[in-house]
N, C-alpha and C. Protein backbone atom coordinates (compact mmCIF):
# COMPACT_ATOMS: atom_id res chain seq x y z
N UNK A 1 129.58 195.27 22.61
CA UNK A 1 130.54 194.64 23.47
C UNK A 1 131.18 193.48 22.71
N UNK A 2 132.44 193.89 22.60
CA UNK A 2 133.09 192.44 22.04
C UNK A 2 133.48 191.36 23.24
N UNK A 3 133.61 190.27 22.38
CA UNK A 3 134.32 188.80 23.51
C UNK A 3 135.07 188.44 23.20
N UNK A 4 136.13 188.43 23.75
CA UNK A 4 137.69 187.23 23.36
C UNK A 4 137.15 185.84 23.41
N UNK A 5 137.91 185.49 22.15
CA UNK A 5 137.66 183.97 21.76
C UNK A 5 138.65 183.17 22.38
N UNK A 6 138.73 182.61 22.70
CA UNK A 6 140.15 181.65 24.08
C UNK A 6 140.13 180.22 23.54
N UNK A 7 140.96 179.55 22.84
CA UNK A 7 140.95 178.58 22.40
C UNK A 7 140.71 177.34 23.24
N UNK A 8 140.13 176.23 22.99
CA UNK A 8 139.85 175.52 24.11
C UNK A 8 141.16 174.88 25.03
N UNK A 9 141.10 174.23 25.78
CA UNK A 9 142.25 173.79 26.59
C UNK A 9 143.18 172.84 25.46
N UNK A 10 142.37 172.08 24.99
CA UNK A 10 142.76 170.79 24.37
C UNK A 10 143.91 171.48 23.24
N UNK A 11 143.52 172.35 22.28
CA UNK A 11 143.88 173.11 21.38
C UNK A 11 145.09 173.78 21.56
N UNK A 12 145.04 174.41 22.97
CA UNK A 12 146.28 175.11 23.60
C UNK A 12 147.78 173.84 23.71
N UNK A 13 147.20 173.04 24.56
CA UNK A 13 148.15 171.60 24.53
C UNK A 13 148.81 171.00 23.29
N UNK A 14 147.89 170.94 22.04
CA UNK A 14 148.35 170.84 20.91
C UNK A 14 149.23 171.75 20.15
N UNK A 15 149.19 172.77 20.39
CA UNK A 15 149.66 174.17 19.98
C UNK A 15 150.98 174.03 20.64
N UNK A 16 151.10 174.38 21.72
CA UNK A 16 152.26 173.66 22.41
C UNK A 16 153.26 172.69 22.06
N UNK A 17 152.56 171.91 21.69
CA UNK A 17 153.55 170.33 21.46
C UNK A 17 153.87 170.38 19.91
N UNK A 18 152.90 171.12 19.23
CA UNK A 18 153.38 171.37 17.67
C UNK A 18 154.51 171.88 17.44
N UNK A 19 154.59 173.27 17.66
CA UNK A 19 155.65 174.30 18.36
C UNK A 19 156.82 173.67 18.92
N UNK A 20 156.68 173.12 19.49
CA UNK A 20 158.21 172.56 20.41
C UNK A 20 158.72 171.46 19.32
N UNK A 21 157.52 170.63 18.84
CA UNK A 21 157.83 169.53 17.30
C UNK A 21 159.03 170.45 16.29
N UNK A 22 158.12 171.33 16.16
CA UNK A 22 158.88 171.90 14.87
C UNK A 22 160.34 172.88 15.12
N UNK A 23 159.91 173.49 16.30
CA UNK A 23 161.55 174.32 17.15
C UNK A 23 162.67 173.05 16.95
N UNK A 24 162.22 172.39 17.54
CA UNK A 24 163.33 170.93 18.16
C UNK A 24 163.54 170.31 16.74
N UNK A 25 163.17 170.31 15.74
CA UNK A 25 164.01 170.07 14.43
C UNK A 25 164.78 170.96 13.83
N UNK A 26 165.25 172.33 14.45
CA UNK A 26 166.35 172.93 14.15
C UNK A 26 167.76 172.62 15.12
N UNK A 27 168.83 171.71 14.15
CA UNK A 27 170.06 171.30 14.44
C UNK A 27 171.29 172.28 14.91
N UNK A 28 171.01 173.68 14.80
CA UNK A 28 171.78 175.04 14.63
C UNK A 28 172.00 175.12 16.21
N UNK A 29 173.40 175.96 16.40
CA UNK A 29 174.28 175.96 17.54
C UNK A 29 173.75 177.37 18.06
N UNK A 30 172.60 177.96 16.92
CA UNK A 30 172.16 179.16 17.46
C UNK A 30 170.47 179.03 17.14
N UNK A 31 169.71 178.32 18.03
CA UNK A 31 168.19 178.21 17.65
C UNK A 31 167.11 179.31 17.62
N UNK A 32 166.37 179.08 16.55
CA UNK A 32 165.65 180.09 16.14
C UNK A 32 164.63 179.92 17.47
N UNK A 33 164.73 181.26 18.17
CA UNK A 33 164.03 181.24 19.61
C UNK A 33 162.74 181.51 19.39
N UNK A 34 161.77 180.79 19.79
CA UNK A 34 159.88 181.20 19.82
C UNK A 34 159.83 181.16 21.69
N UNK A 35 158.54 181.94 21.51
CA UNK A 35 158.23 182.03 22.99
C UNK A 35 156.67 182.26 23.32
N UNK A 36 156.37 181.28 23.71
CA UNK A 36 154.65 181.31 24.52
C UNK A 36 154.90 182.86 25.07
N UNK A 37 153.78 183.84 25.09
CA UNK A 37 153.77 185.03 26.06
C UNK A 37 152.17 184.28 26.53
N UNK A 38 151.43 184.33 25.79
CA UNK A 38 150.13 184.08 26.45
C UNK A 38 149.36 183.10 26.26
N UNK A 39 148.35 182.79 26.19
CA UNK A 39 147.36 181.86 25.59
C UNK A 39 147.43 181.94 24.31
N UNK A 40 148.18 181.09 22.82
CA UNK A 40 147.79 181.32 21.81
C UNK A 40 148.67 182.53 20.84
N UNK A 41 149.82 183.05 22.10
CA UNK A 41 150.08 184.15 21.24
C UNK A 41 151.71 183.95 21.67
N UNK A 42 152.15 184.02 20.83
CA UNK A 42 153.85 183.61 20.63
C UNK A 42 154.99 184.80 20.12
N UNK A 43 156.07 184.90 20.46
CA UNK A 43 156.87 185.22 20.30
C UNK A 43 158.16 185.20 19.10
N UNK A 44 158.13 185.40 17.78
CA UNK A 44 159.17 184.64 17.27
C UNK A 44 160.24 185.35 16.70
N UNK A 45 161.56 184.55 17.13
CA UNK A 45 162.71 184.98 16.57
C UNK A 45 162.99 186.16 17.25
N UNK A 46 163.57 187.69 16.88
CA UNK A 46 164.28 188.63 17.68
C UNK A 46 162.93 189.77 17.75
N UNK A 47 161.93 189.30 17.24
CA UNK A 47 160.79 190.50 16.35
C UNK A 47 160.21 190.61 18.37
N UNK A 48 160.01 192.12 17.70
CA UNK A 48 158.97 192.06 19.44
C UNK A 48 157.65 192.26 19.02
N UNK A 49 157.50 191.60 17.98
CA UNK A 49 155.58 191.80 17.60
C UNK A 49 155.35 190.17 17.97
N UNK A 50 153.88 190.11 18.57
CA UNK A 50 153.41 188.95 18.77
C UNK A 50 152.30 188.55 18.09
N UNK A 51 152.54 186.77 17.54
CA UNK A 51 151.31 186.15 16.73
C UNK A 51 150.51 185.55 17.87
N UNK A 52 149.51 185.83 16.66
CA UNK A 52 148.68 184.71 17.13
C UNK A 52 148.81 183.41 16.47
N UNK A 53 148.33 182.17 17.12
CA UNK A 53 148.71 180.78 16.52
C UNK A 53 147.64 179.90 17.20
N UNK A 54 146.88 179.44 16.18
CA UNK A 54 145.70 178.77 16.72
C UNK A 54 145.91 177.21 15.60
N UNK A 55 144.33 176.09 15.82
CA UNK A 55 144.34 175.39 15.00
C UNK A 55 143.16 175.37 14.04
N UNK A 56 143.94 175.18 12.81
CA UNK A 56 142.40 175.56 11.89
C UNK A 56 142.83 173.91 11.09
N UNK A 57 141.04 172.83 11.20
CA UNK A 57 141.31 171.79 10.13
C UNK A 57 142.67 171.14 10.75
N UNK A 58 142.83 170.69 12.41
CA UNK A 58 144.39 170.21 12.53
C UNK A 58 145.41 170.40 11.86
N UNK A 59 145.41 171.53 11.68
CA UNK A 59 146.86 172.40 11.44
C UNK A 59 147.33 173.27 12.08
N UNK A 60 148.10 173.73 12.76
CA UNK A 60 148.72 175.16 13.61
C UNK A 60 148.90 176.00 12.45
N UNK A 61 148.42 176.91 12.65
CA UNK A 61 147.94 178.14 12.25
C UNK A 61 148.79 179.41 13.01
N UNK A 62 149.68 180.42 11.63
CA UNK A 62 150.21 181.54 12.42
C UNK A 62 149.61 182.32 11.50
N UNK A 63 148.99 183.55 12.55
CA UNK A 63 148.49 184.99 11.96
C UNK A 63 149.32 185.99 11.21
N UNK A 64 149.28 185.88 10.06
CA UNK A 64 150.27 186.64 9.20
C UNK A 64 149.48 188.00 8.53
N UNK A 65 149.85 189.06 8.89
CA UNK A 65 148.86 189.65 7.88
C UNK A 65 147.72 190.16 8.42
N UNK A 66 146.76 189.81 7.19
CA UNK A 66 145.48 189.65 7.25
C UNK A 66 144.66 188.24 7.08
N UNK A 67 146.14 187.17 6.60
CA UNK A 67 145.28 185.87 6.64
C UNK A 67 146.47 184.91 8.14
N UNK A 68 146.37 183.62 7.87
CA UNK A 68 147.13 182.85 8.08
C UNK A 68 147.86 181.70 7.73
N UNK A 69 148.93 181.27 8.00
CA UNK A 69 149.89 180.39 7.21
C UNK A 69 150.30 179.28 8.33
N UNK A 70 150.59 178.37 7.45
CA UNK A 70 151.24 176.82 8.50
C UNK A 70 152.16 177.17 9.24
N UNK A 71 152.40 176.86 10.18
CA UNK A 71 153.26 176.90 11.41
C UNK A 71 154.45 176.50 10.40
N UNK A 72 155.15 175.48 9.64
CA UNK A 72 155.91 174.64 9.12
C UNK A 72 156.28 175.89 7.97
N UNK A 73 155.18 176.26 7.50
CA UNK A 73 155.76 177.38 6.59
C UNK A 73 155.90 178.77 6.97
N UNK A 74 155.73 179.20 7.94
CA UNK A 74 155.33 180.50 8.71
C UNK A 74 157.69 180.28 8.94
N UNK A 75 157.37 179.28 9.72
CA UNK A 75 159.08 179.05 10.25
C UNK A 75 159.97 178.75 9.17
N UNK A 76 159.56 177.84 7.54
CA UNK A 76 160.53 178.29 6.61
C UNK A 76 160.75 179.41 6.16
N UNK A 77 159.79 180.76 5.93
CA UNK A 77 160.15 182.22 5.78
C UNK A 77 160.78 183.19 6.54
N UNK A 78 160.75 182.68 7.98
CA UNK A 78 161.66 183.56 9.24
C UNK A 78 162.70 182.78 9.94
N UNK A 79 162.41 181.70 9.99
CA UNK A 79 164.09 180.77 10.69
C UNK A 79 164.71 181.06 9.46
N UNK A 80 166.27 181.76 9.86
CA UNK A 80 167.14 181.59 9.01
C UNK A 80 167.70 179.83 8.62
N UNK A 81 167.96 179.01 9.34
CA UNK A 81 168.36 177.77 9.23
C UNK A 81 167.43 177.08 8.40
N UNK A 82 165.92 177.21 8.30
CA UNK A 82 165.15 176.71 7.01
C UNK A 82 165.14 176.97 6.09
N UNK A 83 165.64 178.57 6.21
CA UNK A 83 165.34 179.74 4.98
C UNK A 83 166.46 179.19 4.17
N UNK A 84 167.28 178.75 4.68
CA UNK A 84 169.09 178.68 3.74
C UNK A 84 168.75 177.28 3.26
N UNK A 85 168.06 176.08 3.96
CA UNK A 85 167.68 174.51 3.73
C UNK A 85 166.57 174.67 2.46
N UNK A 86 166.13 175.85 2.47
CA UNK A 86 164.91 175.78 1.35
C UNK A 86 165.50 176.12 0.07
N UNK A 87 166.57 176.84 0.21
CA UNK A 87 167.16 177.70 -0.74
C UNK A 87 168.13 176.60 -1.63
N UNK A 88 169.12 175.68 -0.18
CA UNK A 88 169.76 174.62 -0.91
C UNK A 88 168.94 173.79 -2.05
N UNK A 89 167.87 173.39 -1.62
CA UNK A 89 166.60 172.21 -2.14
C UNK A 89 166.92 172.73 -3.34
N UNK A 90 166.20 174.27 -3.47
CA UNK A 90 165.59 174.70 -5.06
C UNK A 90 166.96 174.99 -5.76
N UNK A 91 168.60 175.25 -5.23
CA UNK A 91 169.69 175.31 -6.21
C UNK A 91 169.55 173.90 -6.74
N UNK A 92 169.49 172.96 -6.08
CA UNK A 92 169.68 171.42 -6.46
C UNK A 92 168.87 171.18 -7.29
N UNK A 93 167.75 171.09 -7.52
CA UNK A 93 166.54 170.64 -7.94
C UNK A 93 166.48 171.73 -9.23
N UNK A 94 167.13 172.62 -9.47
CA UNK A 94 167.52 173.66 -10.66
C UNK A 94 168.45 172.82 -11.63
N UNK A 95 169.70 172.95 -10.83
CA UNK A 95 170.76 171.72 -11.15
C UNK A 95 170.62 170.72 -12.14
N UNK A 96 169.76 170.15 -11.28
CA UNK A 96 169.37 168.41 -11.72
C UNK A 96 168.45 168.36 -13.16
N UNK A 97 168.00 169.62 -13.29
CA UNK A 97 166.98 170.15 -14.28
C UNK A 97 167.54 169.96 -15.29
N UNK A 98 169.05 170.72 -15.60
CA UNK A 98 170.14 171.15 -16.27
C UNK A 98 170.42 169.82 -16.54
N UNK A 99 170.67 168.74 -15.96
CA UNK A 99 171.15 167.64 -16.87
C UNK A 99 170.50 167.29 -18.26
């Protein structure tokens, strides 16, 4: 018999407020949409597959895979609006090399 593991209350609240932290720093007239479905398990962008997102070591944690990745970096590889901000950084920082 298996048991679902249910993150504690406290954890869920944090998860929450991380999530909305990091959504609410995209400036775009078209926001990269996430969505709570359940306890722990989210919605992101147009995909109809759902993560899981827990905290490991006070970090939010998204289930990628077979492992997991930072919430902060999970959303620079799938928000387009980070994806293009990450891309500017490393032309610049190429650039600047070149001097």
């Amino acid at each position: 018999m298996s048991s679902i593991v249910r993150p504690v209350v406290a954890d869920i609240d944090r998860i929450k407020s991380e999530v909305h932290r990091q959504t609410s720093l995209c400036q775009c007239s078209n926001k990269y949409d996430v969505q709570q479905i359940a306890e722990g398990r989210y919605r992101f962008g147009g995909s109809q597959s759902l993560r899981l997102v827990r905290i490991l070591r006070s970090t939010v944690m998204v289930r990628v895979g077979g492992g997991w990745t930072a919430l902060d970096e999970f959303l620079v590889r799938h928000d387009p609006c980070r994806g293009n901000r990450k891309k500017r950084v490393i032309y610049h920082t190429r650039a600047f090399k070149g001097l």
